[in-house]
N, C-alpha and C. Protein backbone atom coordinates (compact mmCIF):
# COMPACT_ATOMS: atom_id res chain seq x y z
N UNK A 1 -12.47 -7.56 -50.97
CA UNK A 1 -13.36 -7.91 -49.88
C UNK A 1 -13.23 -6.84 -48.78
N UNK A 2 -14.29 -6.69 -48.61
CA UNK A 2 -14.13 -5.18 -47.09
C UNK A 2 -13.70 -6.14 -45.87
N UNK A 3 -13.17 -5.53 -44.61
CA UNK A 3 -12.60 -5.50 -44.13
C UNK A 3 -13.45 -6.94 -43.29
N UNK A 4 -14.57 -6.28 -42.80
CA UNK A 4 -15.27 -6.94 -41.66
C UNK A 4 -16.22 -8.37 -42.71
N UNK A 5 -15.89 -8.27 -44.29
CA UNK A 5 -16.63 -9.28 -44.80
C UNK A 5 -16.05 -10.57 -44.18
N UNK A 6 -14.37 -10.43 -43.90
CA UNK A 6 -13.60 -11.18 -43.60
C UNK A 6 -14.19 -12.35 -42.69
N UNK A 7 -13.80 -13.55 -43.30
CA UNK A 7 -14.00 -14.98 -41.98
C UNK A 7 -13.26 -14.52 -40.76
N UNK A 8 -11.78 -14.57 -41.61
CA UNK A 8 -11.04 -14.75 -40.71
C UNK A 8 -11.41 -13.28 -39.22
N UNK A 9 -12.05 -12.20 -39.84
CA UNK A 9 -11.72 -11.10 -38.77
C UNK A 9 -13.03 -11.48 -38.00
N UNK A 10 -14.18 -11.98 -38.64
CA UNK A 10 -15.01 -12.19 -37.91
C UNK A 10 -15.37 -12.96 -37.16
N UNK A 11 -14.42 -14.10 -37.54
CA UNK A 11 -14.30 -15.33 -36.39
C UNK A 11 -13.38 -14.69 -34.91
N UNK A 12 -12.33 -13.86 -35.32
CA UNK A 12 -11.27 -13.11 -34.02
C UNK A 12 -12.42 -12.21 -33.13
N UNK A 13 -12.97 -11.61 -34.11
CA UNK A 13 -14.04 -10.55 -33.24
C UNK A 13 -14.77 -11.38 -32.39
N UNK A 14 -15.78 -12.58 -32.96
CA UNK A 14 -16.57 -13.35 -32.01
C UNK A 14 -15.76 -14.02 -30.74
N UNK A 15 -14.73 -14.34 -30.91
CA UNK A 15 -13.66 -15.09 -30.12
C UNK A 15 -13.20 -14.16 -28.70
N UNK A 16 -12.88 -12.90 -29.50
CA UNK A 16 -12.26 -11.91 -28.71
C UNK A 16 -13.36 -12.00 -27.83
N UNK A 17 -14.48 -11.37 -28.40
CA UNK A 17 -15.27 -10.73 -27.71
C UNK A 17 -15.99 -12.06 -26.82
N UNK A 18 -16.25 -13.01 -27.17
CA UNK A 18 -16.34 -14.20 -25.56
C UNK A 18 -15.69 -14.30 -24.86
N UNK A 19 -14.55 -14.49 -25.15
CA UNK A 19 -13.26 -14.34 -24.35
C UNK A 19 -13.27 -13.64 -22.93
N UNK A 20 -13.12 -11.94 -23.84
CA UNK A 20 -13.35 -11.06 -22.47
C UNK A 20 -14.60 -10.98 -21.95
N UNK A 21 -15.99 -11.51 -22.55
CA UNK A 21 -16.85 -11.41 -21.68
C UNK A 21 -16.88 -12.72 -20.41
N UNK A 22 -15.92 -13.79 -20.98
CA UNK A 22 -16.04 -14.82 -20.26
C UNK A 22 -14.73 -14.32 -18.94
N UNK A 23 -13.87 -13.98 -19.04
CA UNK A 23 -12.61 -13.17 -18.03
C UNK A 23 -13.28 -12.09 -17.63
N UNK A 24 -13.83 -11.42 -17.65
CA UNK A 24 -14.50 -10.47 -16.94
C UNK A 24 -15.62 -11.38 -15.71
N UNK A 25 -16.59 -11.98 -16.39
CA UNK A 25 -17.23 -13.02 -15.72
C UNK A 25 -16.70 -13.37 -14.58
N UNK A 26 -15.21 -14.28 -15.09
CA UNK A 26 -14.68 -14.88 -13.97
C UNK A 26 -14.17 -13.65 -12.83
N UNK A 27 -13.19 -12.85 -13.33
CA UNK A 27 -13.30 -11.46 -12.64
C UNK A 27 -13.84 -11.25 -11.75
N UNK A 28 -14.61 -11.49 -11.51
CA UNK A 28 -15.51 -11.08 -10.21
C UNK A 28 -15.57 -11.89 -9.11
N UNK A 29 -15.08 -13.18 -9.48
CA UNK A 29 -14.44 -13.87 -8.01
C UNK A 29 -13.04 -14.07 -7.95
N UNK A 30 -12.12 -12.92 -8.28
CA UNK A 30 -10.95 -13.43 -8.63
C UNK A 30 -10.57 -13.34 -7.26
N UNK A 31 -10.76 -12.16 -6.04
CA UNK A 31 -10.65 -12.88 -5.00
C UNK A 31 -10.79 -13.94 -3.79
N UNK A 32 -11.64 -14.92 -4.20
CA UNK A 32 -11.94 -15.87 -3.90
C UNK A 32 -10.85 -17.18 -4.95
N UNK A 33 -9.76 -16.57 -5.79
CA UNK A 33 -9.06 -17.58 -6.42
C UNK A 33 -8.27 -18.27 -5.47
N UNK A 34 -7.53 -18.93 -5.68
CA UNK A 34 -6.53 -19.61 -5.15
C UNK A 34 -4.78 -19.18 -5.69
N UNK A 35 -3.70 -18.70 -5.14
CA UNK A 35 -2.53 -18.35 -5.56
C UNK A 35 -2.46 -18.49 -7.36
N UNK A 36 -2.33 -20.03 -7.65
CA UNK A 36 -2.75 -20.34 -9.06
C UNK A 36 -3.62 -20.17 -9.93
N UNK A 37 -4.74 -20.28 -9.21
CA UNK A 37 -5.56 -19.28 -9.94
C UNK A 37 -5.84 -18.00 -10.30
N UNK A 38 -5.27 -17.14 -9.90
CA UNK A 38 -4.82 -15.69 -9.72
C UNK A 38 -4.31 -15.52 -10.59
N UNK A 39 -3.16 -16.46 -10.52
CA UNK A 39 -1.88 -16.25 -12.03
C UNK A 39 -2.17 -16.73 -13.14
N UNK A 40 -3.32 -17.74 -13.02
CA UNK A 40 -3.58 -18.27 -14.33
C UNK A 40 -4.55 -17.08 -15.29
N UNK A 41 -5.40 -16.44 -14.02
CA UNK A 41 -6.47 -15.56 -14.51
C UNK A 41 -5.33 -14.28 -15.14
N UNK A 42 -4.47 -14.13 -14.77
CA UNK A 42 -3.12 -12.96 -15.25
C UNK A 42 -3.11 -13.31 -16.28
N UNK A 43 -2.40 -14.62 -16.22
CA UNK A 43 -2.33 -15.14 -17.79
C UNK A 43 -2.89 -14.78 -19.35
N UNK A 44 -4.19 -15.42 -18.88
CA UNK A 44 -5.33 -15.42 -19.86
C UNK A 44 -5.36 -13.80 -20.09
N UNK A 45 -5.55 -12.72 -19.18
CA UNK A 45 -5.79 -11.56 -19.16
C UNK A 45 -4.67 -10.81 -20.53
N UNK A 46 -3.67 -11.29 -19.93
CA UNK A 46 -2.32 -10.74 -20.47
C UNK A 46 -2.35 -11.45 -22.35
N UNK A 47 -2.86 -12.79 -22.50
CA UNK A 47 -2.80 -13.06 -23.53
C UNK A 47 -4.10 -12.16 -24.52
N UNK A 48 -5.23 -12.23 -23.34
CA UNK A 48 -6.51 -11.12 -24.19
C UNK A 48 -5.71 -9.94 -24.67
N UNK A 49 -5.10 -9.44 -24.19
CA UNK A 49 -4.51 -8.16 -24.17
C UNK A 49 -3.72 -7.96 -25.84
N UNK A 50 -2.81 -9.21 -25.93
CA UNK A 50 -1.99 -9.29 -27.04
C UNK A 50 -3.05 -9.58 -27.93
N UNK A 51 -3.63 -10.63 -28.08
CA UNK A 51 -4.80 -10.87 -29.21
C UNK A 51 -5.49 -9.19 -29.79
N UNK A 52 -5.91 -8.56 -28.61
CA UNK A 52 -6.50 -7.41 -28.61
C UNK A 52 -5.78 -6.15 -29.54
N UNK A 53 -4.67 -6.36 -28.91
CA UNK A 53 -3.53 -5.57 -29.82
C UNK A 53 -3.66 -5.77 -31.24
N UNK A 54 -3.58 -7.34 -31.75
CA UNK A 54 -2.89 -7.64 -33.13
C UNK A 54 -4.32 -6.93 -33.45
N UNK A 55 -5.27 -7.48 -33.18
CA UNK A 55 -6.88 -6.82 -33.93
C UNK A 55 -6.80 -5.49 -33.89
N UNK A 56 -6.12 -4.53 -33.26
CA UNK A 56 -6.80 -3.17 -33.49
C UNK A 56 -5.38 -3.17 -34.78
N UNK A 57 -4.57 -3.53 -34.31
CA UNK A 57 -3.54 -3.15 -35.65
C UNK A 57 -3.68 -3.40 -36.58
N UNK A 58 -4.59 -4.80 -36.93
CA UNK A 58 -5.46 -4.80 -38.43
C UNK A 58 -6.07 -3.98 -38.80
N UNK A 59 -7.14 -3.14 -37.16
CA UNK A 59 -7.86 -2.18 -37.93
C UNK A 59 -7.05 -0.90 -39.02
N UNK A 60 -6.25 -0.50 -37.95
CA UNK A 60 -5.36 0.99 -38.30
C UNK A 60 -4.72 0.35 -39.31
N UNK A 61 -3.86 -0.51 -40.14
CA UNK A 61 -2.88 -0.64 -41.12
C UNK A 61 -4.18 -1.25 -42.43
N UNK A 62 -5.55 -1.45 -41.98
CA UNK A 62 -6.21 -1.84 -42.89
C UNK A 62 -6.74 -0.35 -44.14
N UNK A 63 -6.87 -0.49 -45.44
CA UNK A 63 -7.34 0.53 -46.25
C UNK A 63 -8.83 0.45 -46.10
N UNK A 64 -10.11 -0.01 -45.30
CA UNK A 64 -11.20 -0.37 -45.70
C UNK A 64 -11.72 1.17 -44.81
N UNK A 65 -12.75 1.40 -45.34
CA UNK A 65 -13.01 2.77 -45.05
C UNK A 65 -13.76 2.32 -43.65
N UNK A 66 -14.40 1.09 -42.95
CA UNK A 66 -15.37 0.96 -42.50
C UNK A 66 -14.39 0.50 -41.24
N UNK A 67 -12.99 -0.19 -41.74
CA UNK A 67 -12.04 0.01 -40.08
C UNK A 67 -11.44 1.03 -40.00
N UNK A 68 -11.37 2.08 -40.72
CA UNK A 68 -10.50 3.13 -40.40
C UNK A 68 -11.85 4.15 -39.21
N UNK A 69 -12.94 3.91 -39.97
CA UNK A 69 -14.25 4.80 -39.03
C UNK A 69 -14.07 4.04 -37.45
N UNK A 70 -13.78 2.15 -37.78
CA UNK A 70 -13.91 2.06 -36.58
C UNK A 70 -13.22 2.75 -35.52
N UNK A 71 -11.84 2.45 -35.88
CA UNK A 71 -10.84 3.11 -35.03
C UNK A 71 -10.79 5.00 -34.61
N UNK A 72 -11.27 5.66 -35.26
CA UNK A 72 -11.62 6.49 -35.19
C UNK A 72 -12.94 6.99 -33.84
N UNK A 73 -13.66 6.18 -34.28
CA UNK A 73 -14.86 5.87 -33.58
C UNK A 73 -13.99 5.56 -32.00
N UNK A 74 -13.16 4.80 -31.84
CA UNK A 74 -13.22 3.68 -30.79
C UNK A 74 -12.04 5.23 -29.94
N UNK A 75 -11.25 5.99 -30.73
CA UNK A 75 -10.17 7.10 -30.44
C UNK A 75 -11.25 8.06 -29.67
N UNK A 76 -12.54 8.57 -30.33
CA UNK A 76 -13.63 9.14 -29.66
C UNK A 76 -13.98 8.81 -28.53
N UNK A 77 -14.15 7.78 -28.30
CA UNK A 77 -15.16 6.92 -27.26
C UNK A 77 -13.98 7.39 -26.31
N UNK A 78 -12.82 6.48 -26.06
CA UNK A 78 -11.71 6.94 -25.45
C UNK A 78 -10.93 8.40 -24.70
N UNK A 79 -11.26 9.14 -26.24
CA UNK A 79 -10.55 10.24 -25.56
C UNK A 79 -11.93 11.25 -24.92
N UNK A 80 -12.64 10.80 -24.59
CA UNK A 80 -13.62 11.54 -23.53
C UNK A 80 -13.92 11.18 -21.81
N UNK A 81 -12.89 9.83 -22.12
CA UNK A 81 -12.19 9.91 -20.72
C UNK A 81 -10.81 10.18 -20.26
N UNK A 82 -10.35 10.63 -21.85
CA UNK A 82 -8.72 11.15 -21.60
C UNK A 82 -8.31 10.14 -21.94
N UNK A 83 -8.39 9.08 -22.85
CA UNK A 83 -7.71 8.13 -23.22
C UNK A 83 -7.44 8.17 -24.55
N UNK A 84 -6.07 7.26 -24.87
CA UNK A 84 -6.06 7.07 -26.03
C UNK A 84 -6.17 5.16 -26.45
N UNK A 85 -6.15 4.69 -27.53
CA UNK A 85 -6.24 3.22 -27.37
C UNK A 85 -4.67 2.77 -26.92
N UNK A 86 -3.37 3.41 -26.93
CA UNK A 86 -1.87 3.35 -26.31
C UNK A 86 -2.29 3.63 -24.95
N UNK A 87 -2.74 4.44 -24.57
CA UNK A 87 -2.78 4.48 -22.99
C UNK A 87 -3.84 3.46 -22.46
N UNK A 88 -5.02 3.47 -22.92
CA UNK A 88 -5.53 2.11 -22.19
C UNK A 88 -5.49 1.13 -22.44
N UNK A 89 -4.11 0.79 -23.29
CA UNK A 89 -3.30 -0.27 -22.83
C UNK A 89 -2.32 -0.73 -22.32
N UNK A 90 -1.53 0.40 -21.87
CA UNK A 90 -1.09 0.76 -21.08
C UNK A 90 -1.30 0.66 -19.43
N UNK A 91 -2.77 1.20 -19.49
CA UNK A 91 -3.39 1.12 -18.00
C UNK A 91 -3.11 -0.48 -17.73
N UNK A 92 -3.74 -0.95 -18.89
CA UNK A 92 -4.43 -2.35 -18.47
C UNK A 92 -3.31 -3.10 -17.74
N UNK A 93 -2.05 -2.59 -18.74
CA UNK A 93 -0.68 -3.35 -18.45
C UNK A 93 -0.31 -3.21 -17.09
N UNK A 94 -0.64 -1.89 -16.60
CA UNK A 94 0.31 -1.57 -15.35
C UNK A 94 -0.67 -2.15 -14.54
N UNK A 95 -2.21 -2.32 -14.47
CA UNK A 95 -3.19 -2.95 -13.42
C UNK A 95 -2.42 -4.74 -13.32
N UNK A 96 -2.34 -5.46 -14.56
CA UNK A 96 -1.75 -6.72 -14.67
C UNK A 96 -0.49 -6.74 -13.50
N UNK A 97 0.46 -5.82 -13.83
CA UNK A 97 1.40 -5.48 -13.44
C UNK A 97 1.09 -5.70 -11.47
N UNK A 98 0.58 -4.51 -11.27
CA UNK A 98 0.31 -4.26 -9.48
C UNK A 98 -0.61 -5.84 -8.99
N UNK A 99 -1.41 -6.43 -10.14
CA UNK A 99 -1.53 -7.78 -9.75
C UNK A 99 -1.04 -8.83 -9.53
N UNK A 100 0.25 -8.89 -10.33
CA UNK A 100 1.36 -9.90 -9.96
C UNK A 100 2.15 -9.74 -8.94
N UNK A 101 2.51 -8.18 -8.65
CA UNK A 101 3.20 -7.74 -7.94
C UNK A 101 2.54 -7.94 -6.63
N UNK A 102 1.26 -8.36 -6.05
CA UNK A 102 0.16 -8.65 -5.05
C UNK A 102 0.45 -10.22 -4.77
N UNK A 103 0.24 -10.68 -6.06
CA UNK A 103 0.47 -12.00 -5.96
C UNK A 103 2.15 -12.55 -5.25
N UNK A 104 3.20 -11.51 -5.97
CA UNK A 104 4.43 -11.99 -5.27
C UNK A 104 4.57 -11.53 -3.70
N UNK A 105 3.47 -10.95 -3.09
CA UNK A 105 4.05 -10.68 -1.87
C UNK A 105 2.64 -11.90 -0.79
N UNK A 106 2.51 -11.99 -1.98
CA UNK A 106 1.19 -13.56 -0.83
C UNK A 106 2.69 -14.75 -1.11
N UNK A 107 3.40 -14.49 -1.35
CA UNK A 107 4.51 -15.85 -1.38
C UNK A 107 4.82 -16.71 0.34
């Protein structure tokens, strides 16, 4: 079975991808959250993040010719802003990061 015939990958892809369109959404009033809400929105962020991870690592450890293009594809897109998919996740981490670190000084 190719890669993307998969239930299972295509149910993660649809998931993923509401997910962050739905956290991004919220995103945009995150300063208008409340202390808890702030951290909860971290949360969720931080868990997209890991989900996000395990999926690209299916792509790269997968043999299907059509995720190896993806990832390839997605290394392109990336490195024409100087990124790699390790560093912008990386970024993402350290933005999470200076957000909590915001949040601990509203204490």
């Amino acid at each position: 079975m190719a890669f993307f015939e998969s239930e299972i990958v295509q149910d993660e892809a649809k998931r993923l991808f509401s997910d962050y369109q739905n956290l991004m959404q919220l995103g945009g009033e995150y300063g208008k959250f409340d202390r808890e809400g702030k951290k909860l929105y971290i949360e969720r962020m931080e868990e997209m993040m890991g989900r996000y991870r395990i999926f690209m690592k299916r792509f790269e450890l997968s043999e299907d010719f059509q995720a190896k293009l993806t990832v390839e594809q997605l290394r392109t897109q990336l490195g024409q802003f100087g990124l790699t998919p390790e560093t912008m996740f990386e970024q993402m981490q350290r933005t999470l990061e200076r957000m909590k670190d915001e949040l601990q000084k509203q204490v």
